[in-house]
N, C-alpha and C. Protein backbone atom coordinates (compact mmCIF):
# COMPACT_ATOMS: atom_id res chain seq x y z
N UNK A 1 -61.41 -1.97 86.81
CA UNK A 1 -60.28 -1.94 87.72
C UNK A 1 -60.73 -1.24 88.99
N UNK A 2 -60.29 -1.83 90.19
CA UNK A 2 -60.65 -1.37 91.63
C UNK A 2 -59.90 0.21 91.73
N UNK A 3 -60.41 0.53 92.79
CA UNK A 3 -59.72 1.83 93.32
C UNK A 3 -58.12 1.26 93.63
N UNK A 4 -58.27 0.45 94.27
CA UNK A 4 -57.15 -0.01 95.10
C UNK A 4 -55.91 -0.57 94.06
N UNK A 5 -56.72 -1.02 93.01
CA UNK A 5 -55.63 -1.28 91.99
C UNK A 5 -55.33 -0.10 91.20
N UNK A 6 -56.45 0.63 90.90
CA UNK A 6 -55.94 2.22 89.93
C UNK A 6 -54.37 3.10 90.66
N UNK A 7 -55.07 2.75 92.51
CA UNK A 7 -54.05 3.68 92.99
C UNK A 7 -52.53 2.92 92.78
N UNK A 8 -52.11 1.69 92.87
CA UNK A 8 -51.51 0.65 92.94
C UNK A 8 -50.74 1.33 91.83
N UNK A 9 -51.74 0.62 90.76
CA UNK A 9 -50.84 0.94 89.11
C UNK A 9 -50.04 2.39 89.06
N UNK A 10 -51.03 3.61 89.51
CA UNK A 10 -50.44 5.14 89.47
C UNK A 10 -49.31 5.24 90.74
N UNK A 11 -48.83 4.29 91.66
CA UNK A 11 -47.75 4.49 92.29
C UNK A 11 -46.82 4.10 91.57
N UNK A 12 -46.65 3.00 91.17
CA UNK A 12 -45.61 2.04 90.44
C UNK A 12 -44.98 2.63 89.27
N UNK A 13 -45.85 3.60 88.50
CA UNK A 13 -45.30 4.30 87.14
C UNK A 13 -44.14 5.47 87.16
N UNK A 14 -43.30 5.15 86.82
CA UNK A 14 -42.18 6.20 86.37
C UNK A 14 -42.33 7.38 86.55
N UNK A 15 -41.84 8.20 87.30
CA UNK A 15 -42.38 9.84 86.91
C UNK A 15 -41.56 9.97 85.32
N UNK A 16 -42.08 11.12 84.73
CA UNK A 16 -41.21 11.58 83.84
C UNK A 16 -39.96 11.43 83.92
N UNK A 17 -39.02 11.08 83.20
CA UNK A 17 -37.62 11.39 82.91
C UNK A 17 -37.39 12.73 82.89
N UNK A 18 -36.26 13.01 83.41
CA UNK A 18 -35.88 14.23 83.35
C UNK A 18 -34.90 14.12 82.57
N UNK A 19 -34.89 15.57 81.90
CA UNK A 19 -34.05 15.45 80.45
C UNK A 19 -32.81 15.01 80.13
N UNK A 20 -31.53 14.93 81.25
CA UNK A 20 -30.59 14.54 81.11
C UNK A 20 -30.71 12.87 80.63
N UNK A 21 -32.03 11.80 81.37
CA UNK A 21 -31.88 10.92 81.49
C UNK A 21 -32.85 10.32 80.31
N UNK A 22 -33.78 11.37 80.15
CA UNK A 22 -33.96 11.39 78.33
C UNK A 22 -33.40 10.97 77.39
N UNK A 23 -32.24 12.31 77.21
CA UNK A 23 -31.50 12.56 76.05
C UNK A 23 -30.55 10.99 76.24
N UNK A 24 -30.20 10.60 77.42
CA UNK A 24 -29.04 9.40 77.21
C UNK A 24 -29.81 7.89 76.84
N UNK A 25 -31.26 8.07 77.37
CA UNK A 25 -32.15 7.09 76.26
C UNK A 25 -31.95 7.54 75.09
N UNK A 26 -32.39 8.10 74.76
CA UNK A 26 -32.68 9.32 73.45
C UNK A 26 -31.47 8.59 72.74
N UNK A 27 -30.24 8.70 72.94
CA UNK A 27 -28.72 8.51 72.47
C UNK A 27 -28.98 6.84 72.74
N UNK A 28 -29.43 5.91 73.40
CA UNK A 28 -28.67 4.85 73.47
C UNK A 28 -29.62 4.28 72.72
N UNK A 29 -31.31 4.73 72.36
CA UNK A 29 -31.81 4.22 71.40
C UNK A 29 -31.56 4.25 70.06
N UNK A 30 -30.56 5.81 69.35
CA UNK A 30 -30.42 6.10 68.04
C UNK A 30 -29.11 5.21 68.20
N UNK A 31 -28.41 4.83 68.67
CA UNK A 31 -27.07 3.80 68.61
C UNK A 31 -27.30 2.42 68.21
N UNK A 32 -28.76 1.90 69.29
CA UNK A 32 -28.88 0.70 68.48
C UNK A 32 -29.58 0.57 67.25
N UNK A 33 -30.52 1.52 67.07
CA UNK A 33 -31.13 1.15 65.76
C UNK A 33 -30.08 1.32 64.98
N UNK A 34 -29.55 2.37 65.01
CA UNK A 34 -28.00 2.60 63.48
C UNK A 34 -26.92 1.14 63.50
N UNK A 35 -26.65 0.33 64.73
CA UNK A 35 -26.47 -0.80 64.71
C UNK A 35 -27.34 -2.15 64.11
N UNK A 36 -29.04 -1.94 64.13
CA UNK A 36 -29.80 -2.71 63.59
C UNK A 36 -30.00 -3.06 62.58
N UNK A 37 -30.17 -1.39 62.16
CA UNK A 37 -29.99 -1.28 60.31
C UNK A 37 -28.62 -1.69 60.09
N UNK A 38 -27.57 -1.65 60.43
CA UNK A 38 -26.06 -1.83 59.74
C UNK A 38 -26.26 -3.09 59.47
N UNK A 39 -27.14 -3.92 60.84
CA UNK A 39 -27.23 -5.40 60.88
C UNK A 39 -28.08 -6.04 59.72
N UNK A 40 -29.58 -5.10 59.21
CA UNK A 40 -30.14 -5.43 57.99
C UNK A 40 -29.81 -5.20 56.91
N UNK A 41 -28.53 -4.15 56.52
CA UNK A 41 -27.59 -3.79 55.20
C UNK A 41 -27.08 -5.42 55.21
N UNK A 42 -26.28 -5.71 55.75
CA UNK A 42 -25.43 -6.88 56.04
C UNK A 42 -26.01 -8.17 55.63
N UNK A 43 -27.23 -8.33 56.54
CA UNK A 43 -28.14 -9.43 55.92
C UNK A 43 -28.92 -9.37 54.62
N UNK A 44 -29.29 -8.13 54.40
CA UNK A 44 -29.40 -8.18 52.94
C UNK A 44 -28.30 -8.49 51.85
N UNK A 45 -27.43 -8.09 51.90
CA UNK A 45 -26.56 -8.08 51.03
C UNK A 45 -26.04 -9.67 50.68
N UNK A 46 -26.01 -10.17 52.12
CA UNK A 46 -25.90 -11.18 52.02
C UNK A 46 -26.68 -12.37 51.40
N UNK A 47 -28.05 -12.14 51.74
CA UNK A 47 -29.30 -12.84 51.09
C UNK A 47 -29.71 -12.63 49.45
N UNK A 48 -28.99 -11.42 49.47
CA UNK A 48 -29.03 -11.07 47.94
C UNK A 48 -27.38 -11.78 47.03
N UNK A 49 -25.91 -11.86 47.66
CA UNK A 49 -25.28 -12.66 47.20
C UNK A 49 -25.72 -14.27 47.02
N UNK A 50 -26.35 -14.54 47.98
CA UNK A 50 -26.87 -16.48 48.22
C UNK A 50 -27.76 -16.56 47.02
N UNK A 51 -28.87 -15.84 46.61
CA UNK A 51 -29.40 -15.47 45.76
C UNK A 51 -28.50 -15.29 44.48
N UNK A 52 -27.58 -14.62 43.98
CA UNK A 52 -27.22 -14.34 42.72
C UNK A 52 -26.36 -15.87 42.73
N UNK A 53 -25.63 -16.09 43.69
CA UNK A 53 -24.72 -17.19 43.43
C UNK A 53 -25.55 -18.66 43.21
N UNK A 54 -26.62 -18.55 43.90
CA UNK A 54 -28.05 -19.86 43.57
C UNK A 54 -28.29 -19.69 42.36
N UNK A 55 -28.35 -18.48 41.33
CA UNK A 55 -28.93 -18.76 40.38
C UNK A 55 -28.16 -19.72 39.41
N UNK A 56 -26.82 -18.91 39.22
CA UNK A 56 -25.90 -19.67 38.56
C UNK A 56 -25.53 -21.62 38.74
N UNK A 57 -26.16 -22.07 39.99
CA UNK A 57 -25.85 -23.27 39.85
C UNK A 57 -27.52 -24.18 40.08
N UNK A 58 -26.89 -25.57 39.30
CA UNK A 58 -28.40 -25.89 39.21
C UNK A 58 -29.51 -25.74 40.27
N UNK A 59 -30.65 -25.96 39.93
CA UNK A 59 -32.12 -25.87 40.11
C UNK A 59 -32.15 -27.43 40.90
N UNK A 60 -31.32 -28.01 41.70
CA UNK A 60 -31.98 -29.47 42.00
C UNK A 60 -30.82 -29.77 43.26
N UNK A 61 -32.00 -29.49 44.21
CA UNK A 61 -31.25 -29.39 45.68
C UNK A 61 -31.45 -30.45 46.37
N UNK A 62 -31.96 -31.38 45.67
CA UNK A 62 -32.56 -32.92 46.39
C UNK A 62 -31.26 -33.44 46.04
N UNK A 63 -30.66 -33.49 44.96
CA UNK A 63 -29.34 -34.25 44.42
C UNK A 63 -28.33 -33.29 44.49
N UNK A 64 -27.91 -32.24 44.66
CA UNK A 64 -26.92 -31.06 44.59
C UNK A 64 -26.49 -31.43 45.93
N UNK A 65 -25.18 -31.90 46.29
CA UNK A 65 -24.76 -31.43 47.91
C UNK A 65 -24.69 -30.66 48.64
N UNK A 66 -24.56 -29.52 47.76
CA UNK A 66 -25.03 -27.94 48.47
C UNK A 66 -26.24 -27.35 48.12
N UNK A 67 -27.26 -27.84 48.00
CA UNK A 67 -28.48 -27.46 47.63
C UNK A 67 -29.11 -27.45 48.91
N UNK A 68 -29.22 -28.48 49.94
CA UNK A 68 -29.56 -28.58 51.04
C UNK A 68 -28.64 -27.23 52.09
N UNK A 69 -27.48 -27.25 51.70
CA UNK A 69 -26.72 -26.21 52.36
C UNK A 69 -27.29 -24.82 51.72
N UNK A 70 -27.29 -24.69 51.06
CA UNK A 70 -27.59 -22.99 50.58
C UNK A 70 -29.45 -23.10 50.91
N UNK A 71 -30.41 -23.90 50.65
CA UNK A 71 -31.48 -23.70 51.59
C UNK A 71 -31.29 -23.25 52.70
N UNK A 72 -31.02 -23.95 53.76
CA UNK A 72 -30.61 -23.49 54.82
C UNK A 72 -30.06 -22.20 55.25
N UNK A 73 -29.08 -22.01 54.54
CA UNK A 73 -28.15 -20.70 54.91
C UNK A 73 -29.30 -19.63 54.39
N UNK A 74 -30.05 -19.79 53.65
CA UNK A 74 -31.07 -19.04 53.07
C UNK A 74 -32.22 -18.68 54.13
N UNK A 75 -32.74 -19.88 54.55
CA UNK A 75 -33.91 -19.65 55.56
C UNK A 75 -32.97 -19.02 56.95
N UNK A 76 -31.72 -19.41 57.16
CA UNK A 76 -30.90 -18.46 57.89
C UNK A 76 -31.65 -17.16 58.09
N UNK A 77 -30.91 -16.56 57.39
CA UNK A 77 -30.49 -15.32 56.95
C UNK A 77 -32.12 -14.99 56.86
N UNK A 78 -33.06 -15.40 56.25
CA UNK A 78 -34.22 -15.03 56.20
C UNK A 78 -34.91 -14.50 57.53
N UNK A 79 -34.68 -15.71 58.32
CA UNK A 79 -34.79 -15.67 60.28
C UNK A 79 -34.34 -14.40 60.55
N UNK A 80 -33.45 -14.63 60.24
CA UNK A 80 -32.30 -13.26 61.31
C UNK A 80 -32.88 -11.83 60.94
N UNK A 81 -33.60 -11.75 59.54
CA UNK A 81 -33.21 -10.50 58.58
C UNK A 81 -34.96 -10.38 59.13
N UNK A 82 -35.62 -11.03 59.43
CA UNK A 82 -36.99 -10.75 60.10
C UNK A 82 -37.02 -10.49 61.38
N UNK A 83 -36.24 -11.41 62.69
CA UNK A 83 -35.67 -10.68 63.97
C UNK A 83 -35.39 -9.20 64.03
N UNK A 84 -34.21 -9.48 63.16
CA UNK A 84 -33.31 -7.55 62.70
C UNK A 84 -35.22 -6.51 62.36
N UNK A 85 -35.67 -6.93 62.10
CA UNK A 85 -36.71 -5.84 61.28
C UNK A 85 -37.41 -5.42 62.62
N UNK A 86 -38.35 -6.99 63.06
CA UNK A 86 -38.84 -6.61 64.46
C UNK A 86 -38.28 -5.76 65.48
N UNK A 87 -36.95 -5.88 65.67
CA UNK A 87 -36.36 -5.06 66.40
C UNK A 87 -36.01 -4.34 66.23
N UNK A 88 -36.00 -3.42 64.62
CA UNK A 88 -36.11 -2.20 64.85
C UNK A 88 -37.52 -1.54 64.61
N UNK A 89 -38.51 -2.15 64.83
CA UNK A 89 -39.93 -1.51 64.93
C UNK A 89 -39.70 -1.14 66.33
N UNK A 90 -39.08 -2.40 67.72
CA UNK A 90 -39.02 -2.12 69.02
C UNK A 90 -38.62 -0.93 69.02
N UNK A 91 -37.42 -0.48 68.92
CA UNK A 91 -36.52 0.55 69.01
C UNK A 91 -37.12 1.58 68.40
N UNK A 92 -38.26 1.92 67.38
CA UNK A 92 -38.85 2.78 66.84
C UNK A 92 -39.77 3.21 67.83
N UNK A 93 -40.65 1.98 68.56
CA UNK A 93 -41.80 2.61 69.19
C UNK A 93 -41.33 2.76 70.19
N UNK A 94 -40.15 2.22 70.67
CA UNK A 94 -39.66 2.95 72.13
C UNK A 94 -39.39 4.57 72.06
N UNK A 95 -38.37 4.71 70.86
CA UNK A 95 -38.69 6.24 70.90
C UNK A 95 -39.67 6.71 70.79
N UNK A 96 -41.13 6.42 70.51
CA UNK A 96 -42.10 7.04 70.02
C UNK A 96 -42.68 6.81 71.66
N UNK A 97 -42.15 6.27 72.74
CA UNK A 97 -42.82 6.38 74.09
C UNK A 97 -41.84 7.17 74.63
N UNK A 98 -40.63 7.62 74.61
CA UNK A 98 -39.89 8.09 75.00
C UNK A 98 -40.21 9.94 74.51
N UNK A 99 -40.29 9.98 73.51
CA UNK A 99 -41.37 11.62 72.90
C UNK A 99 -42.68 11.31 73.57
N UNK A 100 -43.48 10.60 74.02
CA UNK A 100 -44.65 11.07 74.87
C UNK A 100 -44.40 10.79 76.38
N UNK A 101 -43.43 10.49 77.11
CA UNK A 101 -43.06 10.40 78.12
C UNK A 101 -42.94 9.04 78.86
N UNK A 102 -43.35 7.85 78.16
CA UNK A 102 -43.91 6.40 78.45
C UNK A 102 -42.36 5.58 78.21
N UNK A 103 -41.25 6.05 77.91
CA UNK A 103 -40.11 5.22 77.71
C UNK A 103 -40.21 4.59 79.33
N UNK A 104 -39.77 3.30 79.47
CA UNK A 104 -39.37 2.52 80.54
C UNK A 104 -40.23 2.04 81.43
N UNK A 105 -41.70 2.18 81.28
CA UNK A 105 -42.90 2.20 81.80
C UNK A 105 -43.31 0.77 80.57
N UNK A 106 -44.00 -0.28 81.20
CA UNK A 106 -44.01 -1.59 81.13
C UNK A 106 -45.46 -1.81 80.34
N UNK A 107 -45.63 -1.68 78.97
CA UNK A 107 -46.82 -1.56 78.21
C UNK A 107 -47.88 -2.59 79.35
N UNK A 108 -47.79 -3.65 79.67
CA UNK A 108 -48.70 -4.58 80.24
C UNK A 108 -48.96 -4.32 81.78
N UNK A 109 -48.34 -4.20 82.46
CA UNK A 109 -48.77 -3.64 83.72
C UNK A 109 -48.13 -2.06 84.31
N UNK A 110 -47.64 -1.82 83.70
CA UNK A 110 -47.46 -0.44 83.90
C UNK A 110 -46.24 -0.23 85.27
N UNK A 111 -45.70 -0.99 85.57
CA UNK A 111 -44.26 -0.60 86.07
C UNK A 111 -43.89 -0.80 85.62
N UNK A 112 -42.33 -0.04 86.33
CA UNK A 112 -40.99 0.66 85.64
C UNK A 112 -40.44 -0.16 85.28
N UNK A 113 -39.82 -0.88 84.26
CA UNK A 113 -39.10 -1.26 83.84
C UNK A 113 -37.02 -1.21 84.47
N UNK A 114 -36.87 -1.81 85.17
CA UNK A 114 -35.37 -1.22 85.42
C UNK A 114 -34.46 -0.93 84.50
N UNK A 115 -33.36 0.36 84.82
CA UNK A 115 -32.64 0.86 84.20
C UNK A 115 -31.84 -0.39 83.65
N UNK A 116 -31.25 -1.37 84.26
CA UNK A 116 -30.52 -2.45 83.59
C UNK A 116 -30.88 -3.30 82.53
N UNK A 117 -32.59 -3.34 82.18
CA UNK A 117 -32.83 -3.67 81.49
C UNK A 117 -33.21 -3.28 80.38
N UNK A 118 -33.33 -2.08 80.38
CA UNK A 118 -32.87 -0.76 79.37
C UNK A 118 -32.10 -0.54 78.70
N UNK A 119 -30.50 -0.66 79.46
CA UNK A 119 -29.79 -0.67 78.97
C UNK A 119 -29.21 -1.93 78.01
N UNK A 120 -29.50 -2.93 78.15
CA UNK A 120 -28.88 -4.09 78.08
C UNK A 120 -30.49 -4.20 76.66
N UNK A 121 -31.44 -3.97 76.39
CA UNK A 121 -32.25 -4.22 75.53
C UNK A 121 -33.29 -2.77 75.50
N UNK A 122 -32.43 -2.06 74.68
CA UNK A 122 -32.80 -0.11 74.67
C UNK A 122 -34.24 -0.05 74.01
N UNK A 123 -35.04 -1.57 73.25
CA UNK A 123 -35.94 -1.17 72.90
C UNK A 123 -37.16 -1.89 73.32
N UNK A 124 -37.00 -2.50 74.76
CA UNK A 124 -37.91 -3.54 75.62
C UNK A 124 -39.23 -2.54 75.60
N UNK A 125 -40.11 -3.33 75.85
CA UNK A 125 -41.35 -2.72 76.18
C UNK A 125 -42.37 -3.55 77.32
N UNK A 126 -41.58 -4.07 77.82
CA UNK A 126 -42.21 -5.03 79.03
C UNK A 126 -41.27 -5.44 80.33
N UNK A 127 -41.72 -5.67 81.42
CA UNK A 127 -41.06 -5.58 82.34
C UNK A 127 -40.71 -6.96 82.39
N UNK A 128 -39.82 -7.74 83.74
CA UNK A 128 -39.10 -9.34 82.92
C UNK A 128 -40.12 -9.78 83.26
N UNK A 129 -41.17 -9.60 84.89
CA UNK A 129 -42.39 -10.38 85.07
C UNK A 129 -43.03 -10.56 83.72
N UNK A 130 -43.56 -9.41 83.08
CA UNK A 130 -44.48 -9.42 81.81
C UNK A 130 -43.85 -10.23 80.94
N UNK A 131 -43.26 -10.18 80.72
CA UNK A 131 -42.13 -10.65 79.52
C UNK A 131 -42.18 -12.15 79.40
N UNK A 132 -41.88 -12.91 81.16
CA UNK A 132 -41.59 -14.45 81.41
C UNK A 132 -43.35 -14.73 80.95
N UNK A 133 -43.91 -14.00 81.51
CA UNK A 133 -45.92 -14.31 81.63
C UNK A 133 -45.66 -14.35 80.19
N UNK A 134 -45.65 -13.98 79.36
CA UNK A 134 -46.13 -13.80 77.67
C UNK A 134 -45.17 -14.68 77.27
N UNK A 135 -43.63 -15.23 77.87
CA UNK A 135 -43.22 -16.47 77.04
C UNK A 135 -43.93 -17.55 77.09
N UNK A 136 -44.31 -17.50 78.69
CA UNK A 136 -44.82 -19.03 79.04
C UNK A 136 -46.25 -19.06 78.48
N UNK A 137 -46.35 -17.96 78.05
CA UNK A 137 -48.46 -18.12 77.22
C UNK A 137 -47.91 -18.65 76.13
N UNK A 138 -46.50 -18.26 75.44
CA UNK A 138 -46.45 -18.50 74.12
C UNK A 138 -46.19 -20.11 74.12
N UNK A 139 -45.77 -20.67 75.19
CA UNK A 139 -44.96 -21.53 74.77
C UNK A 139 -45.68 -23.36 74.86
């Protein structure tokens, strides 16, 4: 990396948070994860009723009319209940940048992340440039 880009990157980065604006990360990250998990109680419970109620009816979802339906609702719930997980690893390692001072600071290029997008997704770790760049690689 050039001089010209080192200095570049070290303008663009966040100073520290100061603690007031900490602690209300601090607070809006423990809100959503306790919302995340409520969201993986839920989907479990649920994946575990689809489950007890599958057992009881036959084994043959090629001819069963709801065999094709309860697959589905199954790989559902499977989707969602793997989303729900990923996102609370986000929300984990955001706090874990937020205790070393790196909350809101853009893992891939290293600007700030805006407050709106913080708020609106408390456990982002990329700025929207970074973010659109890594959909369109994915896609």
């Amino acid at each position: 990396m050039s001089t010209r880009q080192q200095s570049t990157k070290s303008q663009t980065q966040a100073p520290a948070a100061r603690p007031a604006e900490a602690e209300q990360s601090r607070t809006r990250l423990k809100s959503a994860r306790a919302d995340v998990e409520a969201r993986i109680t839920a989907l479990q419970r649920s994946h575990d009723d689809l489950v007890a109620s599958a057992a009881d009816a036959p084994n043959d979802d090629e001819h069963d009319p709801e065999g094709v339906t309860v697959a589905f609702e199954r790989a559902q719930i499977d989707s969602l209940l793997h989303e729900s997980q990923r996102e609370l690893l986000e929300i984990d390692d955001a706090l874990t940048a937020l205790d070393a001072g790196g909350y809101g600071i853009c893992r891939e290029c290293g600007d700030t992340i805006p407050q709106a997008r913080l708020e609106a997704l408390p456990g982002v770790a990329l700025c929207m440039t970074c973010a659109a760049k890594r959909y369109r690689e994915a896609s």
